[in-house]
PDB file of N, CA and C in Angstrom:
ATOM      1  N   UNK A   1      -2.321   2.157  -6.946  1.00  0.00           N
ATOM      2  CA  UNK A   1      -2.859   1.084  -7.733  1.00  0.00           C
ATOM      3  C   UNK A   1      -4.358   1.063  -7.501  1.00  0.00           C
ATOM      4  N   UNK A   2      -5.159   0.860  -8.682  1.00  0.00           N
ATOM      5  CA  UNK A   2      -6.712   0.925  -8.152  1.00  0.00           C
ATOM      6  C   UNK A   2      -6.871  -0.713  -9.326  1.00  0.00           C
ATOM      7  N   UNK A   3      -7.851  -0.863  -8.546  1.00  0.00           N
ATOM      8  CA  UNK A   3      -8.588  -2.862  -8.836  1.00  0.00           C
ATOM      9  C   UNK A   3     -10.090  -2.295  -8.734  1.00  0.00           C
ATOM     10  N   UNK A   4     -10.591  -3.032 -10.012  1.00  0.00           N
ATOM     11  CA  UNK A   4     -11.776  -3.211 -10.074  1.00  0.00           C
ATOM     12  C   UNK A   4     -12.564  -3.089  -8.953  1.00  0.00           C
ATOM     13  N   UNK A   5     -12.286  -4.216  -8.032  1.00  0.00           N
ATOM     14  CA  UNK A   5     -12.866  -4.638  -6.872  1.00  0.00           C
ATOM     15  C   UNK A   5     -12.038  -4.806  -5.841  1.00  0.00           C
ATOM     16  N   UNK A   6     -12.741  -5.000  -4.849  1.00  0.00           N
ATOM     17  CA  UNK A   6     -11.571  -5.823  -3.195  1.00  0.00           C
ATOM     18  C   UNK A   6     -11.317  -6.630  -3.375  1.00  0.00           C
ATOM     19  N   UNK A   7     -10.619  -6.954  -2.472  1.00  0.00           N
ATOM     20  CA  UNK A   7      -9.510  -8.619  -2.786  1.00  0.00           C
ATOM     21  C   UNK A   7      -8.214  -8.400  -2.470  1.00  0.00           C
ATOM     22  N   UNK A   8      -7.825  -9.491  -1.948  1.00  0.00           N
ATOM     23  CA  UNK A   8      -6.117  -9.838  -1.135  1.00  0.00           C
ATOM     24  C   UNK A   8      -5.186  -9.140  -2.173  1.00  0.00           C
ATOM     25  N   UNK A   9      -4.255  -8.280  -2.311  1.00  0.00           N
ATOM     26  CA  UNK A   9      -2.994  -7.810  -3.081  1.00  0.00           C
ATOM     27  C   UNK A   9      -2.137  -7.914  -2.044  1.00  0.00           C
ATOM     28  N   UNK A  10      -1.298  -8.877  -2.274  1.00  0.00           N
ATOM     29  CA  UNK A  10       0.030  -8.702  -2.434  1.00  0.00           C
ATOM     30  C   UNK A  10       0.941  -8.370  -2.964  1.00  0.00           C
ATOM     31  N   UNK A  11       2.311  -7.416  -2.282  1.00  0.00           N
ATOM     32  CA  UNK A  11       3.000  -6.818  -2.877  1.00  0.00           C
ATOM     33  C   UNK A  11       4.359  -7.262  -2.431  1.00  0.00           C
ATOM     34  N   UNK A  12       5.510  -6.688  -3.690  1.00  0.00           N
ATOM     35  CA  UNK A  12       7.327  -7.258  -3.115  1.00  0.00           C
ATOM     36  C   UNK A  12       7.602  -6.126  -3.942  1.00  0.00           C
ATOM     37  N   UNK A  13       8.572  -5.704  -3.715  1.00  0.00           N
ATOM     38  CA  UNK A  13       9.865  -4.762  -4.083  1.00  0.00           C
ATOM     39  C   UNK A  13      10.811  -4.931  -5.442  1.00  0.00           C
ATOM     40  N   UNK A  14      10.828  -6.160  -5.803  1.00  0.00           N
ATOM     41  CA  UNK A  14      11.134  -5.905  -7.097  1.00  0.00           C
ATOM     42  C   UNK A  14      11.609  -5.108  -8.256  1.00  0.00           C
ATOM     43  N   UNK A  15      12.418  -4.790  -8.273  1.00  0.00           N
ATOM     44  CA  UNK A  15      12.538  -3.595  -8.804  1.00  0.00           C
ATOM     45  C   UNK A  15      12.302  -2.236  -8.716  1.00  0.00           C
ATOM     46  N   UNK A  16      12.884  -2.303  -7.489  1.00  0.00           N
ATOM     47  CA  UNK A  16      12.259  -0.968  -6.901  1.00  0.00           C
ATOM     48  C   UNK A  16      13.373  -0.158  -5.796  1.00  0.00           C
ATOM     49  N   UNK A  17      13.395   1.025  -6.375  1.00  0.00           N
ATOM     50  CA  UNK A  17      15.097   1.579  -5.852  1.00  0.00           C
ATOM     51  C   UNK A  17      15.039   2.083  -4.504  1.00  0.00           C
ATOM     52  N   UNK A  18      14.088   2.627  -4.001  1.00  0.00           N
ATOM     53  CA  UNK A  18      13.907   2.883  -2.818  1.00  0.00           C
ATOM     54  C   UNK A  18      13.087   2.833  -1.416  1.00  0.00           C
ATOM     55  N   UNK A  19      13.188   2.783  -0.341  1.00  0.00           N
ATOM     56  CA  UNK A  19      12.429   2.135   0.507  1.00  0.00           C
ATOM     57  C   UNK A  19      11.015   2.722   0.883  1.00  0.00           C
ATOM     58  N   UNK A  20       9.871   1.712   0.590  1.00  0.00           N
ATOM     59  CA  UNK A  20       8.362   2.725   0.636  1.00  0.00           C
ATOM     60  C   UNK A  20       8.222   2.391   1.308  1.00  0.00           C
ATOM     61  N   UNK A  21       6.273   3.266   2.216  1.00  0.00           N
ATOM     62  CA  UNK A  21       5.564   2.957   3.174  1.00  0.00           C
ATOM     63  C   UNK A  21       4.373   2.319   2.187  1.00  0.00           C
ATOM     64  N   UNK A  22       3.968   1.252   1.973  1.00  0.00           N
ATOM     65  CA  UNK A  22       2.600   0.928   1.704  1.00  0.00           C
ATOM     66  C   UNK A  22       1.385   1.144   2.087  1.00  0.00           C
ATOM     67  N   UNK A  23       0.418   1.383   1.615  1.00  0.00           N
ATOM     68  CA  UNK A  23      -0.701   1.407   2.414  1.00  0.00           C
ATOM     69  C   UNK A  23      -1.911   1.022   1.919  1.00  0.00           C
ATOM     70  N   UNK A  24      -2.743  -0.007   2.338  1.00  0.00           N
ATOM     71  CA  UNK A  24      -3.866  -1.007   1.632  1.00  0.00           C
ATOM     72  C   UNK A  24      -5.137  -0.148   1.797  1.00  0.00           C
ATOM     73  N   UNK A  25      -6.053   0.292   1.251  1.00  0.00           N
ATOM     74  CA  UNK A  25      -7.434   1.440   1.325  1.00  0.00           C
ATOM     75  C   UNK A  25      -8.476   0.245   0.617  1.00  0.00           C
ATOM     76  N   UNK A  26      -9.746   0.334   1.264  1.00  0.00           N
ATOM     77  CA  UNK A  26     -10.525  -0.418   1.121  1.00  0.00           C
ATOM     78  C   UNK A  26     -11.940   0.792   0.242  1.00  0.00           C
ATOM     79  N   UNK A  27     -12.897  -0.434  -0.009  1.00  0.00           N
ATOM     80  CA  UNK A  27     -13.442   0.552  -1.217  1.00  0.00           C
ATOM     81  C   UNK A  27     -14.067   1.603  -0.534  1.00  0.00           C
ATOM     82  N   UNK A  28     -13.958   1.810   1.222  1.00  0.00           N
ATOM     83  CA  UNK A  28     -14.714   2.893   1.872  1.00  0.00           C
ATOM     84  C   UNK A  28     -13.472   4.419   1.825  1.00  0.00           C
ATOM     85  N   UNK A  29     -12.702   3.431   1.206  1.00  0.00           N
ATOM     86  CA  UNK A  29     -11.213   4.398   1.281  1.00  0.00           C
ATOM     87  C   UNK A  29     -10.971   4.640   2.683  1.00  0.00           C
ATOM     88  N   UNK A  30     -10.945   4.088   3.537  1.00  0.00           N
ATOM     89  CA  UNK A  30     -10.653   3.766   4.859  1.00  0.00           C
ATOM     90  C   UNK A  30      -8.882   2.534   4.509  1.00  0.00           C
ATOM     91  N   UNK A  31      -8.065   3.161   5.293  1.00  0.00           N
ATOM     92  CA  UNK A  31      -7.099   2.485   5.071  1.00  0.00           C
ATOM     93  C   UNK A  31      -6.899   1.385   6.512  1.00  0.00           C
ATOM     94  N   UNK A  32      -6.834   0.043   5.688  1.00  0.00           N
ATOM     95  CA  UNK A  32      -6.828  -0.969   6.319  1.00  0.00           C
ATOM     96  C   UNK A  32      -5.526  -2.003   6.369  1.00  0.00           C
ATOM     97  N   UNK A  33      -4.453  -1.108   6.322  1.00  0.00           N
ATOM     98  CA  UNK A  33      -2.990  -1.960   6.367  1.00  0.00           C
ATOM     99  C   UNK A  33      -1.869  -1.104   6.479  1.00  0.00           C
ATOM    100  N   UNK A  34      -0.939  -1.035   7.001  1.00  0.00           N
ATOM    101  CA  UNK A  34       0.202  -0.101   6.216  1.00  0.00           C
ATOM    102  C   UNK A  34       1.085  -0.895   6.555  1.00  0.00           C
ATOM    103  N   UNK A  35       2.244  -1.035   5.824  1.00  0.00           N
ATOM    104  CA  UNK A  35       3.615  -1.517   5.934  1.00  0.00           C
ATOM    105  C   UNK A  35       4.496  -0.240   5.842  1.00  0.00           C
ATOM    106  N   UNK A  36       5.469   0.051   6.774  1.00  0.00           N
ATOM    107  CA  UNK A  36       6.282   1.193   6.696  1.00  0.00           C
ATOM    108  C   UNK A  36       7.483   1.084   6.194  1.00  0.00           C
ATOM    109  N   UNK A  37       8.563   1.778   5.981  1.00  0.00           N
ATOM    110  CA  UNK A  37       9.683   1.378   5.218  1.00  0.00           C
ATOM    111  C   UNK A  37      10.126  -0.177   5.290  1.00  0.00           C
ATOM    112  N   UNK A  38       9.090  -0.849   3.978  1.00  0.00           N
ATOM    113  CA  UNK A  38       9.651  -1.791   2.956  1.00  0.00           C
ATOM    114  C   UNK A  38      10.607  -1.540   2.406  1.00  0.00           C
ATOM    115  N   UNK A  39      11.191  -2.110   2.535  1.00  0.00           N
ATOM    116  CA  UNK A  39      13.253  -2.040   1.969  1.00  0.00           C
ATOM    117  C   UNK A  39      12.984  -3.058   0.279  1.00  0.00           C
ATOM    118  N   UNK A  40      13.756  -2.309  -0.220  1.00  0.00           N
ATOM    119  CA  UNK A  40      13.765  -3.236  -2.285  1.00  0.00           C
ATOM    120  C   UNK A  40      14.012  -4.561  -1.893  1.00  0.00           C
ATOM    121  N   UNK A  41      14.250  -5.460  -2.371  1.00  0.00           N
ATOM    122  CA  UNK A  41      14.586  -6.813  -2.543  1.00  0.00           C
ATOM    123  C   UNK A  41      15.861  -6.479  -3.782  1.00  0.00           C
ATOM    124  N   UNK A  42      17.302  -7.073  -3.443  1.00  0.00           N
ATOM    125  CA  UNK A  42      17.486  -7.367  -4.083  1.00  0.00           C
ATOM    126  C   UNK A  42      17.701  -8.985  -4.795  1.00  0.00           C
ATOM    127  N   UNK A  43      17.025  -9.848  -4.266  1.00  0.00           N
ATOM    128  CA  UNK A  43      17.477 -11.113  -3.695  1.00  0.00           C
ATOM    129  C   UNK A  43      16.348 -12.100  -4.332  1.00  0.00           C
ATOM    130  N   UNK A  44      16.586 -13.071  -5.129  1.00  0.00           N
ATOM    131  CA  UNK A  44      15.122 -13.957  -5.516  1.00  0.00           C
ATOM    132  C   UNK A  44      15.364 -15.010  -4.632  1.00  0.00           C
ATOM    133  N   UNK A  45      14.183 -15.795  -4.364  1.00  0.00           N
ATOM    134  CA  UNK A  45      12.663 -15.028  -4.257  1.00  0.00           C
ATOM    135  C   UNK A  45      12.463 -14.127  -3.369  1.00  0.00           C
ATOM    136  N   UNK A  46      11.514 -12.439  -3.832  1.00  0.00           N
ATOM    137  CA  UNK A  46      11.419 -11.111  -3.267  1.00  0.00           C
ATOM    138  C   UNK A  46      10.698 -11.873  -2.005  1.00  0.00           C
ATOM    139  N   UNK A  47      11.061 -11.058  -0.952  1.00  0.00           N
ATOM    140  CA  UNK A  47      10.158 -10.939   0.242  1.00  0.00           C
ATOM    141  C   UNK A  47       8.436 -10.549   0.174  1.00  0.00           C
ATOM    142  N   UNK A  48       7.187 -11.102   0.349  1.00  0.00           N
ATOM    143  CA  UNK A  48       6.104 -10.601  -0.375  1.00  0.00           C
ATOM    144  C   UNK A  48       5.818  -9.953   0.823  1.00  0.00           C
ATOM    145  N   UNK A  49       4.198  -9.431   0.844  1.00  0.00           N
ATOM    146  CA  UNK A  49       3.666  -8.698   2.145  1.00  0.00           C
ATOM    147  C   UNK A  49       2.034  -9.491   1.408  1.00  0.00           C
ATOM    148  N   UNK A  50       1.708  -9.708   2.095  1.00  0.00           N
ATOM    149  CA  UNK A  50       0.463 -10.060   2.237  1.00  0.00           C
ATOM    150  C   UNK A  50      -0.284 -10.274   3.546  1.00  0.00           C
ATOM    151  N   UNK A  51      -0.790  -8.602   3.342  1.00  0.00           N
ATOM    152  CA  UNK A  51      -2.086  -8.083   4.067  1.00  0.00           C
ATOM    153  C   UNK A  51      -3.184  -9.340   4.344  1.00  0.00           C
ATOM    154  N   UNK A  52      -3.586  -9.314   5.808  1.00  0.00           N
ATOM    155  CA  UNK A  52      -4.801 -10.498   5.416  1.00  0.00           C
ATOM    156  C   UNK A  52      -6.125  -9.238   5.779  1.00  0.00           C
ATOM    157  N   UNK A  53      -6.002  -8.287   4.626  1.00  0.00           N
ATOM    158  CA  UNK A  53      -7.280  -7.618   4.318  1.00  0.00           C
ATOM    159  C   UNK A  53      -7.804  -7.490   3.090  1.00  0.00           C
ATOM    160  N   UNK A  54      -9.095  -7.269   2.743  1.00  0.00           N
ATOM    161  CA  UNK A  54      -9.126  -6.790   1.278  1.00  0.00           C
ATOM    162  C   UNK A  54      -9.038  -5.837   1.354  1.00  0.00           C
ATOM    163  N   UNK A  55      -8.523  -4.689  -0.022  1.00  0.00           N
ATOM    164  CA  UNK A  55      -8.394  -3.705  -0.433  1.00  0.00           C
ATOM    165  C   UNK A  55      -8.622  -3.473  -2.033  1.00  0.00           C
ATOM    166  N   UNK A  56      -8.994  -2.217  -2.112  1.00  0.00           N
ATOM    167  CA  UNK A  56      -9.344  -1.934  -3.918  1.00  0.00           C
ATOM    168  C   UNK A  56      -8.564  -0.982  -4.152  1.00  0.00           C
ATOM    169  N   UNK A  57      -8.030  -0.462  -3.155  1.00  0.00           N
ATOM    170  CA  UNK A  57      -6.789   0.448  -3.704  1.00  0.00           C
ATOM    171  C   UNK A  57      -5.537   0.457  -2.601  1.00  0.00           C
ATOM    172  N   UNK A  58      -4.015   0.720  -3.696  1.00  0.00           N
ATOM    173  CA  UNK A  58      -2.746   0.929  -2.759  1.00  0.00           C
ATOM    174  C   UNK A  58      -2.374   2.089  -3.466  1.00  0.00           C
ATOM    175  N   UNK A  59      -1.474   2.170  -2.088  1.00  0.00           N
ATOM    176  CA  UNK A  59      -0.691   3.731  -2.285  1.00  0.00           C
ATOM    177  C   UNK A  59       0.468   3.194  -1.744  1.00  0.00           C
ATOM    178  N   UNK A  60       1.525   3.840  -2.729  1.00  0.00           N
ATOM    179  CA  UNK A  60       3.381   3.458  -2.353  1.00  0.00           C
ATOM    180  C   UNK A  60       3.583   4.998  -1.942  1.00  0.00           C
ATOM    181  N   UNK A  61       4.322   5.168  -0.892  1.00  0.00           N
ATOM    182  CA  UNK A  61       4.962   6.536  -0.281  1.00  0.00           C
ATOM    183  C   UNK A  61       6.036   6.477  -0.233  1.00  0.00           C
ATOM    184  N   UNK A  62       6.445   7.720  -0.076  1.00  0.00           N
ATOM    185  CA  UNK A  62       8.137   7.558   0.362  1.00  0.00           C
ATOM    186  C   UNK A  62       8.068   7.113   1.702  1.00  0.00           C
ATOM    187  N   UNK A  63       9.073   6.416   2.120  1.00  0.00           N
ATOM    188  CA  UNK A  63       9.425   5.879   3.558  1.00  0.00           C
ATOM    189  C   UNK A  63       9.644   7.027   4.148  1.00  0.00           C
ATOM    190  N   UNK A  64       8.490   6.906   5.602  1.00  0.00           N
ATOM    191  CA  UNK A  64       8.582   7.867   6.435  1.00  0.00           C
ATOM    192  C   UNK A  64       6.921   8.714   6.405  1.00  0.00           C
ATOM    193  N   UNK A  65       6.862   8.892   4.827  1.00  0.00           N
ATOM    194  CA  UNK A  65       5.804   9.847   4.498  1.00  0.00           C
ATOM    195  C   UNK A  65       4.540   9.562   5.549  1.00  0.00           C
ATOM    196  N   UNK A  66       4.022   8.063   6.291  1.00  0.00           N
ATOM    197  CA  UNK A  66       2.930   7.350   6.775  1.00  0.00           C
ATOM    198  C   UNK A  66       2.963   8.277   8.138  1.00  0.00           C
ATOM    199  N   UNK A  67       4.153   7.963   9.090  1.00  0.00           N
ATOM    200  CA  UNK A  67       4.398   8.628   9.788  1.00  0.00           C
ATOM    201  C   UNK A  67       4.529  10.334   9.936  1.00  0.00           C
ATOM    202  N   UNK A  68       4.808  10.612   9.283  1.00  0.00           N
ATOM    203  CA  UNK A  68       4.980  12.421   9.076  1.00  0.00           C
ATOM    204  C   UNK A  68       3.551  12.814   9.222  1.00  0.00           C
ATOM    205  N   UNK A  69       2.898  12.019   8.509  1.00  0.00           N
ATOM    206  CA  UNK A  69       1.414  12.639   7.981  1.00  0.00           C
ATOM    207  C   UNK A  69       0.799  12.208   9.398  1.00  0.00           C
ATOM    208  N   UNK A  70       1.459  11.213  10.045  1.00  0.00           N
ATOM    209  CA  UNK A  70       0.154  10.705  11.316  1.00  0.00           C
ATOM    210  C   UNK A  70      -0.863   9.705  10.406  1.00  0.00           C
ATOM    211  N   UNK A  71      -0.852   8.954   9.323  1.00  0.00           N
ATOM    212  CA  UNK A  71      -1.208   8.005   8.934  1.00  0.00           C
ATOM    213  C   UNK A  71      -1.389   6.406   9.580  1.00  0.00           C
ATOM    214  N   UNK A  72      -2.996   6.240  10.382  1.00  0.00           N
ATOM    215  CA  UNK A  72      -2.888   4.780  10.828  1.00  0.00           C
ATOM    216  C   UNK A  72      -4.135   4.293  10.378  1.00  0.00           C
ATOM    217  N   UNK A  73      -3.854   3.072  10.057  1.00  0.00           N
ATOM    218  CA  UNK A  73      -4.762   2.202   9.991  1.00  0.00           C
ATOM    219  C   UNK A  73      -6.323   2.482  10.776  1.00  0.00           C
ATOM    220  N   UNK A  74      -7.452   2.511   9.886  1.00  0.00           N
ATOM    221  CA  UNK A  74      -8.947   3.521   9.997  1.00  0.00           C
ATOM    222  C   UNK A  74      -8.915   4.399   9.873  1.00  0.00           C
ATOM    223  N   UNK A  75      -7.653   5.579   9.250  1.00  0.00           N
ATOM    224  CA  UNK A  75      -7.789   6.351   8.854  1.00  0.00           C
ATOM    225  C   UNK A  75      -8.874   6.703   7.404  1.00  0.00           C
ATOM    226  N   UNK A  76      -9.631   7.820   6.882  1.00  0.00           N
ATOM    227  CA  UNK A  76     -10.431   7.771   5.895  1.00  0.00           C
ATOM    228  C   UNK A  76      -9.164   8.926   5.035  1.00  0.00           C
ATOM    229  N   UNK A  77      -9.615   8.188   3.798  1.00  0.00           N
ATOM    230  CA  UNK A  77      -8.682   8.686   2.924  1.00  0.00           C
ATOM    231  C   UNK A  77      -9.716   9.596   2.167  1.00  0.00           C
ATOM    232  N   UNK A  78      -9.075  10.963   1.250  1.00  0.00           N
ATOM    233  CA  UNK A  78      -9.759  11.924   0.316  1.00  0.00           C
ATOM    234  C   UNK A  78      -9.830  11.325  -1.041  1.00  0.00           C
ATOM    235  N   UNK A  79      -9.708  11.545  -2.056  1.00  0.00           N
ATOM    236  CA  UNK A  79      -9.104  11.264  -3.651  1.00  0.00           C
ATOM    237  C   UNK A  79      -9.896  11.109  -4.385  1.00  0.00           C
ATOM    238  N   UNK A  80      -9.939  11.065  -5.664  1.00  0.00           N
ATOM    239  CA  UNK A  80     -10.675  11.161  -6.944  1.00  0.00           C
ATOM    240  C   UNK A  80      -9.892   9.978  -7.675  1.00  0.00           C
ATOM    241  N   UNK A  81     -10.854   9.217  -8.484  1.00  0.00           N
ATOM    242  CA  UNK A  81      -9.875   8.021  -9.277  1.00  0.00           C
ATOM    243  C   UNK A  81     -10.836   8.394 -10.751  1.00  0.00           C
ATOM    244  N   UNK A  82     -10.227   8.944 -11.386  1.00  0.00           N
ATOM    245  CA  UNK A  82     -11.048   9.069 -12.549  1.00  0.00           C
ATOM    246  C   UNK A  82     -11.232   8.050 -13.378  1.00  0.00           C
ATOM    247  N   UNK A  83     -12.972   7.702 -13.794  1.00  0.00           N
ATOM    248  CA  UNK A  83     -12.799   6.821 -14.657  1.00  0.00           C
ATOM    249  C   UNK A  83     -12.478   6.569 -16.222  1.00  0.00           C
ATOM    250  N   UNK A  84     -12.392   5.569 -16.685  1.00  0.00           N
ATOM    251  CA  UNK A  84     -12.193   5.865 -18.611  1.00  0.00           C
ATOM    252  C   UNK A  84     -13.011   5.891 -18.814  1.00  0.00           C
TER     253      UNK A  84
END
């Protein structure tokens, strides 16, 4: 997910079939949150996550993927976000 700008995102499972690792990246692309296997909600009201960081971009992984990679929090992230 990429946002204009930084700022609090919160996220829930919602419709969502399988269990992710989240991870909150700030506009230095320095990642400043991760939640690891988030399990779906099937249940109202969804369980939320709210990071108390800002971030301008998330990334959903497969559960597990955070860990495999050695992914922690101050890590600096690579990527290209092309604009329109």
């Amino acid at each position: 997910f990429v946002y204009q700008e930084e700022g609090r995102r919160s996220f829930w499972m919602k419709n969502t079939l399988i269990p992710l690792d989240i991870i909150w990246i700030d506009e230095d692309k320095e990642a400043v949150f991760i939640a690891v296997d988030v399990q779906p909600s099937g249940s109202e009201p969804h369980p939320t996550i709210n990071p108390d960081v800002d971030a301008k971009y998330v990334l959903e992984l497969n559960t597990g993927t955070a860990e495999k990679i050695g992914l922690v929090v101050g890590d600096k992230l690579e990527f290209d976000i092309e604009q329109p």
